[in-house]
PDB file of N, CA and C in Angstrom:
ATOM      1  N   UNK A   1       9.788  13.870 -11.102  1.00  0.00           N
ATOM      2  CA  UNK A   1       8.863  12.807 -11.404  1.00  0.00           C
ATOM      3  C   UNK A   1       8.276  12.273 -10.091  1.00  0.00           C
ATOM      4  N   UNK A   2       7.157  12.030 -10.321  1.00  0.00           N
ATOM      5  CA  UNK A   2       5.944  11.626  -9.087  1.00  0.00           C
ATOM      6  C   UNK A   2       6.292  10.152  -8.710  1.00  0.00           C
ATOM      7  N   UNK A   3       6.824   9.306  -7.741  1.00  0.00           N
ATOM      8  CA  UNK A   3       7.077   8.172  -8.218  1.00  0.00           C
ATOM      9  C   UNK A   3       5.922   7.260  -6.537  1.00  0.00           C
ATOM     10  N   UNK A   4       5.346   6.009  -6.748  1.00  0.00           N
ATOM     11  CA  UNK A   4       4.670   5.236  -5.720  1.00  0.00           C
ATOM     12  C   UNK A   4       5.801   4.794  -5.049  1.00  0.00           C
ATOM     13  N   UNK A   5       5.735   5.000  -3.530  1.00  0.00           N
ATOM     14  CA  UNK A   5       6.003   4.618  -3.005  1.00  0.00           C
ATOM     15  C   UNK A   5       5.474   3.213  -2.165  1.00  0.00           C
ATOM     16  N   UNK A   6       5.950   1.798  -2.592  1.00  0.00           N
ATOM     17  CA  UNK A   6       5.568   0.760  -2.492  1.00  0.00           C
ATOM     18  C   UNK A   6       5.677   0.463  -0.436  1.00  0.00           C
ATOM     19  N   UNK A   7       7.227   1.098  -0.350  1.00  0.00           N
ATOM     20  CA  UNK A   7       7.414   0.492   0.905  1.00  0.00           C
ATOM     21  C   UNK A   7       6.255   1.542   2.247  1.00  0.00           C
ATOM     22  N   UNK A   8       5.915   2.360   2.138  1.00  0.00           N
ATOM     23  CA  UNK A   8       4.890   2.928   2.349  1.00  0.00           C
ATOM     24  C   UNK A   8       3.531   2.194   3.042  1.00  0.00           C
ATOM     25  N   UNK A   9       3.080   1.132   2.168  1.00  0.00           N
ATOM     26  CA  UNK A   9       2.316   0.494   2.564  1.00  0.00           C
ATOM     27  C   UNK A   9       2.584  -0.588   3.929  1.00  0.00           C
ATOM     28  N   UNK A  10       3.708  -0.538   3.800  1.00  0.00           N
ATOM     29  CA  UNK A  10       4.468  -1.846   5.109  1.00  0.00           C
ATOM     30  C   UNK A  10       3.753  -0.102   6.321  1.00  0.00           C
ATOM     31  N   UNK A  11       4.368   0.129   6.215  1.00  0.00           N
ATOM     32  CA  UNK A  11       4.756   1.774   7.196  1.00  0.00           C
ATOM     33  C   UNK A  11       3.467   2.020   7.773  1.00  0.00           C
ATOM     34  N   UNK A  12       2.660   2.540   7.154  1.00  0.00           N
ATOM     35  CA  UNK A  12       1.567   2.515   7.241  1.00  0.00           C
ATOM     36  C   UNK A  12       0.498   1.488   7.896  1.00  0.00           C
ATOM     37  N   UNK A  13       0.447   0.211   7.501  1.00  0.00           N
ATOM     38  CA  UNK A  13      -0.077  -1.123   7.764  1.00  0.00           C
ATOM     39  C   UNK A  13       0.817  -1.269   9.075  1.00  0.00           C
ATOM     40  N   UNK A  14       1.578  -1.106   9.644  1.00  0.00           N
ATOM     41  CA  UNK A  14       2.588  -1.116  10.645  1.00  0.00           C
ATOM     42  C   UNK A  14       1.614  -0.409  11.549  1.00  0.00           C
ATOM     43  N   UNK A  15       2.144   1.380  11.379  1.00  0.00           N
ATOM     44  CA  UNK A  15       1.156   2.372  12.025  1.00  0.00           C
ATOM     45  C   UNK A  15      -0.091   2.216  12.022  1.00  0.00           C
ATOM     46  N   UNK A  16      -0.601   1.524  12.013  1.00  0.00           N
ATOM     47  CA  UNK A  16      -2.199   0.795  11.854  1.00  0.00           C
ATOM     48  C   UNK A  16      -2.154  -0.473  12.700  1.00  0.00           C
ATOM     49  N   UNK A  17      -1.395  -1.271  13.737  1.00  0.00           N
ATOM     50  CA  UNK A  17      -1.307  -2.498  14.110  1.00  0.00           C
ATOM     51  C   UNK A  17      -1.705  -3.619  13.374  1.00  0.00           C
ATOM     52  N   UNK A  18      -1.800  -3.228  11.850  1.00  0.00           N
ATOM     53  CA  UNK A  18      -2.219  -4.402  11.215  1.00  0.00           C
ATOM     54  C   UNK A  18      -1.220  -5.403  10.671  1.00  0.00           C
ATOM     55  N   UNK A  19      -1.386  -6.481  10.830  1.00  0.00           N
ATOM     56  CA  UNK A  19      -0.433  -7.896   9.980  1.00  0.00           C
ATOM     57  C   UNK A  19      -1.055  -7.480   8.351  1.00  0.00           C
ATOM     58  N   UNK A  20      -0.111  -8.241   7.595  1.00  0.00           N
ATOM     59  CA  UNK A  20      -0.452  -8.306   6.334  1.00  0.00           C
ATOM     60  C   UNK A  20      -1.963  -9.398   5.660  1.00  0.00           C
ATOM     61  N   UNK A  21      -1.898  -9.902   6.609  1.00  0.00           N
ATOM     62  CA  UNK A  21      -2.989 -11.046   6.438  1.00  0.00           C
ATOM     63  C   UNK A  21      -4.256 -10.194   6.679  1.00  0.00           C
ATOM     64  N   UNK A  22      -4.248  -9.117   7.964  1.00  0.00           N
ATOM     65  CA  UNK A  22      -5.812  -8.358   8.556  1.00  0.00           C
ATOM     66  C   UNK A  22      -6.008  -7.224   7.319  1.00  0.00           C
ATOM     67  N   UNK A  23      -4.866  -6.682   6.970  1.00  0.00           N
ATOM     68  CA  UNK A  23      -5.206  -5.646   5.860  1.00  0.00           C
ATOM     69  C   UNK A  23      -5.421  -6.253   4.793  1.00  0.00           C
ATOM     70  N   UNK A  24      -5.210  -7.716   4.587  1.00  0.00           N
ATOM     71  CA  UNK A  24      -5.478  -8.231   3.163  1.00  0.00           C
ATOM     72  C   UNK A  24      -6.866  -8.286   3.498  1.00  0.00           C
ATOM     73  N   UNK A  25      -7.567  -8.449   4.401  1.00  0.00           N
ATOM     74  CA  UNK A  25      -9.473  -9.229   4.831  1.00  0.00           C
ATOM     75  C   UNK A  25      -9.546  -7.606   4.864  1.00  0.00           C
ATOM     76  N   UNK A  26      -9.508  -6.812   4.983  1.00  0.00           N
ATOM     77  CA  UNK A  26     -10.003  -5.232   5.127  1.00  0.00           C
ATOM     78  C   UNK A  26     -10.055  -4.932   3.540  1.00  0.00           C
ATOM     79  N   UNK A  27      -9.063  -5.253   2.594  1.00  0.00           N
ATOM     80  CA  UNK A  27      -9.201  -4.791   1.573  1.00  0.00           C
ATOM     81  C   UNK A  27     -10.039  -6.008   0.461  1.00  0.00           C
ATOM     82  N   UNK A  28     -10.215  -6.903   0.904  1.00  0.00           N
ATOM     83  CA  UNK A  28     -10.471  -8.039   0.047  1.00  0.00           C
ATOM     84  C   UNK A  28      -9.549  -8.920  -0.735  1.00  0.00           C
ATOM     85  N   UNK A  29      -8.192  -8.762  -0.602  1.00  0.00           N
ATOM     86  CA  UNK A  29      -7.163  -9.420  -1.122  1.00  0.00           C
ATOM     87  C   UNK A  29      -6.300 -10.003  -0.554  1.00  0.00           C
ATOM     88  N   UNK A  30      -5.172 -11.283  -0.833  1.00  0.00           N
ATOM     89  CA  UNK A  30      -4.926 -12.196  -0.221  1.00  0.00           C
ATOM     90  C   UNK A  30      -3.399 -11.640   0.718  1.00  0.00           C
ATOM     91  N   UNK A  31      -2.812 -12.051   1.383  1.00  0.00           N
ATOM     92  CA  UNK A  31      -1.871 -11.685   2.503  1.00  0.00           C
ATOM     93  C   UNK A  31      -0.662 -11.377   1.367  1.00  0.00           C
ATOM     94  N   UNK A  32      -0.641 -12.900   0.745  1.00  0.00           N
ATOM     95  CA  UNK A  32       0.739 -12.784  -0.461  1.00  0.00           C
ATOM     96  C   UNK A  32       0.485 -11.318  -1.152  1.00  0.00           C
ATOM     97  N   UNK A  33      -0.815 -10.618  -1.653  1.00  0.00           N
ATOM     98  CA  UNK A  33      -0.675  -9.644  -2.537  1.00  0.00           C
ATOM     99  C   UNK A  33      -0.242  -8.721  -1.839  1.00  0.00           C
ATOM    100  N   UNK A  34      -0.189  -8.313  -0.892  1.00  0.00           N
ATOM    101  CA  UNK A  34       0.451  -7.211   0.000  1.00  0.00           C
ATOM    102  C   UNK A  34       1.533  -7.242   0.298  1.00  0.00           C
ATOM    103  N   UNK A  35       2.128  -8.448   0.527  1.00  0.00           N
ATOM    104  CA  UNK A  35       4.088  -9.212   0.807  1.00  0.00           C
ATOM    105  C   UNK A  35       4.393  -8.308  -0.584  1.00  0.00           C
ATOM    106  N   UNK A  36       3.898  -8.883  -1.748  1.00  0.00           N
ATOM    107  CA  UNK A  36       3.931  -8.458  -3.423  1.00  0.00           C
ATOM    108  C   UNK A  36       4.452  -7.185  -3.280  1.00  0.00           C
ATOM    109  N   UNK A  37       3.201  -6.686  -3.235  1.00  0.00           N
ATOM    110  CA  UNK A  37       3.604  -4.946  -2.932  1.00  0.00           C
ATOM    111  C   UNK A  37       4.841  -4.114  -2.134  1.00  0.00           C
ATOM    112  N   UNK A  38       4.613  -4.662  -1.013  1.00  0.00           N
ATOM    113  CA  UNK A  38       5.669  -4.276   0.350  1.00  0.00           C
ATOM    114  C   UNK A  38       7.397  -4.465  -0.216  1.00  0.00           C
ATOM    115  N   UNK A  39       7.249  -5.829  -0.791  1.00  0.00           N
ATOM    116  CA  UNK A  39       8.760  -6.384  -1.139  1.00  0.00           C
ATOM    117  C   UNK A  39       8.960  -5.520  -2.669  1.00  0.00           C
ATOM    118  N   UNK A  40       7.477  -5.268  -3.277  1.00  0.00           N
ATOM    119  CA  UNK A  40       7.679  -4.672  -4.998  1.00  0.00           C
ATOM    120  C   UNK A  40       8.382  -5.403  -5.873  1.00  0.00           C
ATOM    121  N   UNK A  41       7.709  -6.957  -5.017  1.00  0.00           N
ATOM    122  CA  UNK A  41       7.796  -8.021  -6.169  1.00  0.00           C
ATOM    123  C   UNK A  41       6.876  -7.756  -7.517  1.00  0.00           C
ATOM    124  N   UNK A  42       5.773  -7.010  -7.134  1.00  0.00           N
ATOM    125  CA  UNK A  42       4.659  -6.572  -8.229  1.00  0.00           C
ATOM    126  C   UNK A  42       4.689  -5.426  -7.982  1.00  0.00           C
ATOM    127  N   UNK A  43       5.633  -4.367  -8.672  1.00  0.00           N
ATOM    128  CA  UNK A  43       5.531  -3.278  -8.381  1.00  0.00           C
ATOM    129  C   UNK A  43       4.559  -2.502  -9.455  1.00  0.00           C
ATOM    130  N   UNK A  44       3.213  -2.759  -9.087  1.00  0.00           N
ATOM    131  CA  UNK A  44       2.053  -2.062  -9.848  1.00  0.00           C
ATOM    132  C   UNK A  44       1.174  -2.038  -9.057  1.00  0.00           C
ATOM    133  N   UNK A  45      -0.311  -1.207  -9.034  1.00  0.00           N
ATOM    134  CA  UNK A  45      -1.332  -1.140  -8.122  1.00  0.00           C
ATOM    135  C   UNK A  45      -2.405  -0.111  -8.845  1.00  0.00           C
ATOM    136  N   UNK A  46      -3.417  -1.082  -8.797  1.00  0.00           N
ATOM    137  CA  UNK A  46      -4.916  -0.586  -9.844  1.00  0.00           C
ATOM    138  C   UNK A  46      -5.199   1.038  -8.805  1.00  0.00           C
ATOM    139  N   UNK A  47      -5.727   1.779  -9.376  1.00  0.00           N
ATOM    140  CA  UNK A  47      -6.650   2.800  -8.595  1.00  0.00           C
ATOM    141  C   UNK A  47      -7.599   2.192  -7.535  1.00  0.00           C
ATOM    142  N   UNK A  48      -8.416   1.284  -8.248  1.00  0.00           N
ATOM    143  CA  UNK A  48      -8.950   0.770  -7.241  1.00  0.00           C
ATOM    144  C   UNK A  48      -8.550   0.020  -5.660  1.00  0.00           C
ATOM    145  N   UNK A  49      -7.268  -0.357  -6.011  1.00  0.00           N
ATOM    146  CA  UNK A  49      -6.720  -1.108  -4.727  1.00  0.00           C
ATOM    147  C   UNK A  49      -6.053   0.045  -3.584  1.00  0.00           C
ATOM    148  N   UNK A  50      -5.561   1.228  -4.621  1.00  0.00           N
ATOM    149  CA  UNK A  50      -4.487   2.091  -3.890  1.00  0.00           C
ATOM    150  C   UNK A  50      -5.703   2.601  -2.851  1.00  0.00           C
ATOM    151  N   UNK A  51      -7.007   3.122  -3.799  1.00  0.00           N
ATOM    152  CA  UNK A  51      -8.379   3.625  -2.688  1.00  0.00           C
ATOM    153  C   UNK A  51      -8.893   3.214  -1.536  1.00  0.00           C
ATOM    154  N   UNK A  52      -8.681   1.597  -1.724  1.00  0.00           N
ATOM    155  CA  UNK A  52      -9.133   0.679  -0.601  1.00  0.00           C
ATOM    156  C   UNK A  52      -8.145   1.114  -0.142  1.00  0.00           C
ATOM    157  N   UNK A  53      -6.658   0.319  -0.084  1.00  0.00           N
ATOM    158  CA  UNK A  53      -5.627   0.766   1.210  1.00  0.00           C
ATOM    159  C   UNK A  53      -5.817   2.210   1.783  1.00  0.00           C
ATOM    160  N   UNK A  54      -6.102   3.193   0.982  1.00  0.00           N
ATOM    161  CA  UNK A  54      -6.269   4.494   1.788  1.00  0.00           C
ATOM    162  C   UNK A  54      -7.232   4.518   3.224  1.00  0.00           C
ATOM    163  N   UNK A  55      -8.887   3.554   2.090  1.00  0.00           N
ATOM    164  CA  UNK A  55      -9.591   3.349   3.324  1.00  0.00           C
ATOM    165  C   UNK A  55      -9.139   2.609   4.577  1.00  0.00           C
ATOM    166  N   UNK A  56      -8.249   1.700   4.299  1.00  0.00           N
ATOM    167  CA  UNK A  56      -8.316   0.550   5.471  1.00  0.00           C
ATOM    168  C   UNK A  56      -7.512   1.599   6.310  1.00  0.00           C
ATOM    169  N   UNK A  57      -6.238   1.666   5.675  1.00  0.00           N
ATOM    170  CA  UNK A  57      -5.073   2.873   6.076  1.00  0.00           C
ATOM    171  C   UNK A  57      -4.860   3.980   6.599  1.00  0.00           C
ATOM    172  N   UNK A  58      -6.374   4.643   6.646  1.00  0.00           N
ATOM    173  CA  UNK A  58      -6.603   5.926   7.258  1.00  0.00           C
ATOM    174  C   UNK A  58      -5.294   6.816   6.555  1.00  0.00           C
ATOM    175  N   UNK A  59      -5.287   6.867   5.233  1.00  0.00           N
ATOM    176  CA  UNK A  59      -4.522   8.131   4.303  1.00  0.00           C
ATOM    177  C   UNK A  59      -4.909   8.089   3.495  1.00  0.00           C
ATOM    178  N   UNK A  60      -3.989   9.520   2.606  1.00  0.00           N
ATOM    179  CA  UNK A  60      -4.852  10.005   1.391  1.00  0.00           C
ATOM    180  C   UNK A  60      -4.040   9.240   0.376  1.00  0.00           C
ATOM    181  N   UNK A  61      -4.731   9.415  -1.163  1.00  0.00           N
ATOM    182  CA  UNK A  61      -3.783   8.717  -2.100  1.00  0.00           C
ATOM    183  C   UNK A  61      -2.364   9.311  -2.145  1.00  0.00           C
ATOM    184  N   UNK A  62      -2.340  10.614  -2.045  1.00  0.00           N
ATOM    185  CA  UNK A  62      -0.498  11.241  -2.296  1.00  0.00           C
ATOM    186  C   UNK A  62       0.327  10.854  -0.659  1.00  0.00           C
ATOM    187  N   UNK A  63       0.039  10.434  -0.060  1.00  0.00           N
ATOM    188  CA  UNK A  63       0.751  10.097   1.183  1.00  0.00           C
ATOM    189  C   UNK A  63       1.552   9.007   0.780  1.00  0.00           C
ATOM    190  N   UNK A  64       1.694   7.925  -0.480  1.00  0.00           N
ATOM    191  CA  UNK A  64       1.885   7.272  -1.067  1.00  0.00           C
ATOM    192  C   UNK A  64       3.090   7.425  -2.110  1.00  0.00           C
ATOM    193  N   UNK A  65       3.051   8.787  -2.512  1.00  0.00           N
ATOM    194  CA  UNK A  65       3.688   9.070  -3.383  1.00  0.00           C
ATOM    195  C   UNK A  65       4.983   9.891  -3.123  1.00  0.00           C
ATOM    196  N   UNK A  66       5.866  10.160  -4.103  1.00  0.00           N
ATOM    197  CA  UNK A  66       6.908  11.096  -3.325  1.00  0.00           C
ATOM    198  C   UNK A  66       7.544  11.693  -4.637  1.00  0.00           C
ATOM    199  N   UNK A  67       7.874  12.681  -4.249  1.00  0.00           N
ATOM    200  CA  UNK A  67       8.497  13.622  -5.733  1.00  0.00           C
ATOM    201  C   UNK A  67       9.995  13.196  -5.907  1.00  0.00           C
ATOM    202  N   UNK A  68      10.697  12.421  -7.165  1.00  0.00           N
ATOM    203  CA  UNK A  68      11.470  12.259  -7.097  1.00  0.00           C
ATOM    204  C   UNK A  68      12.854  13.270  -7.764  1.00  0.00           C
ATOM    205  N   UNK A  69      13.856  13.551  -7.853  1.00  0.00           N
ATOM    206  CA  UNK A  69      14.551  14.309  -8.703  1.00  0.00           C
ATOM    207  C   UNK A  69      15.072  13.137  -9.577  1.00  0.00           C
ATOM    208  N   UNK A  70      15.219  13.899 -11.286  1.00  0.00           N
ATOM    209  CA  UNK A  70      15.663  13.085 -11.753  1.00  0.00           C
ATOM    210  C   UNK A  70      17.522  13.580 -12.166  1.00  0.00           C
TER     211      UNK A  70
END
């Protein structure tokens, strides 16, 4: 099973010198929605948002993802 990898986005946003606050103004969304994500207090994410982080993020959508065994 294909599963999102939430903590990914910290990793990434990291490897990018970005704070959570600069990638929230890159993507249009607020600092807390990215904490959300990172911690997978809201562990969900529209197509549309995962696309933006790719853009801000410089990756593709499956860089995100990871094959899990069940």
């Amino acid at each position: 099973m294909v599963k999102f990898q939430f903590k990914k986005i910290r990793e990434f946003r990291e490897t990018e010198g970005l704070t959570q606050h600069a990638l929230g103004e890159l993507i249009g969304l607020f600092p807390q929605q990215i904490s959300a994500w990172e911690t997978e207090e809201q562990p969900n994410i529209t197509v549309r948002n995962l696309l933006k982080l790719c853009e801000a993020l410089h990756r593709e959508p499956n860089d995100f993802f990871v094959e899990e065994e069940n």
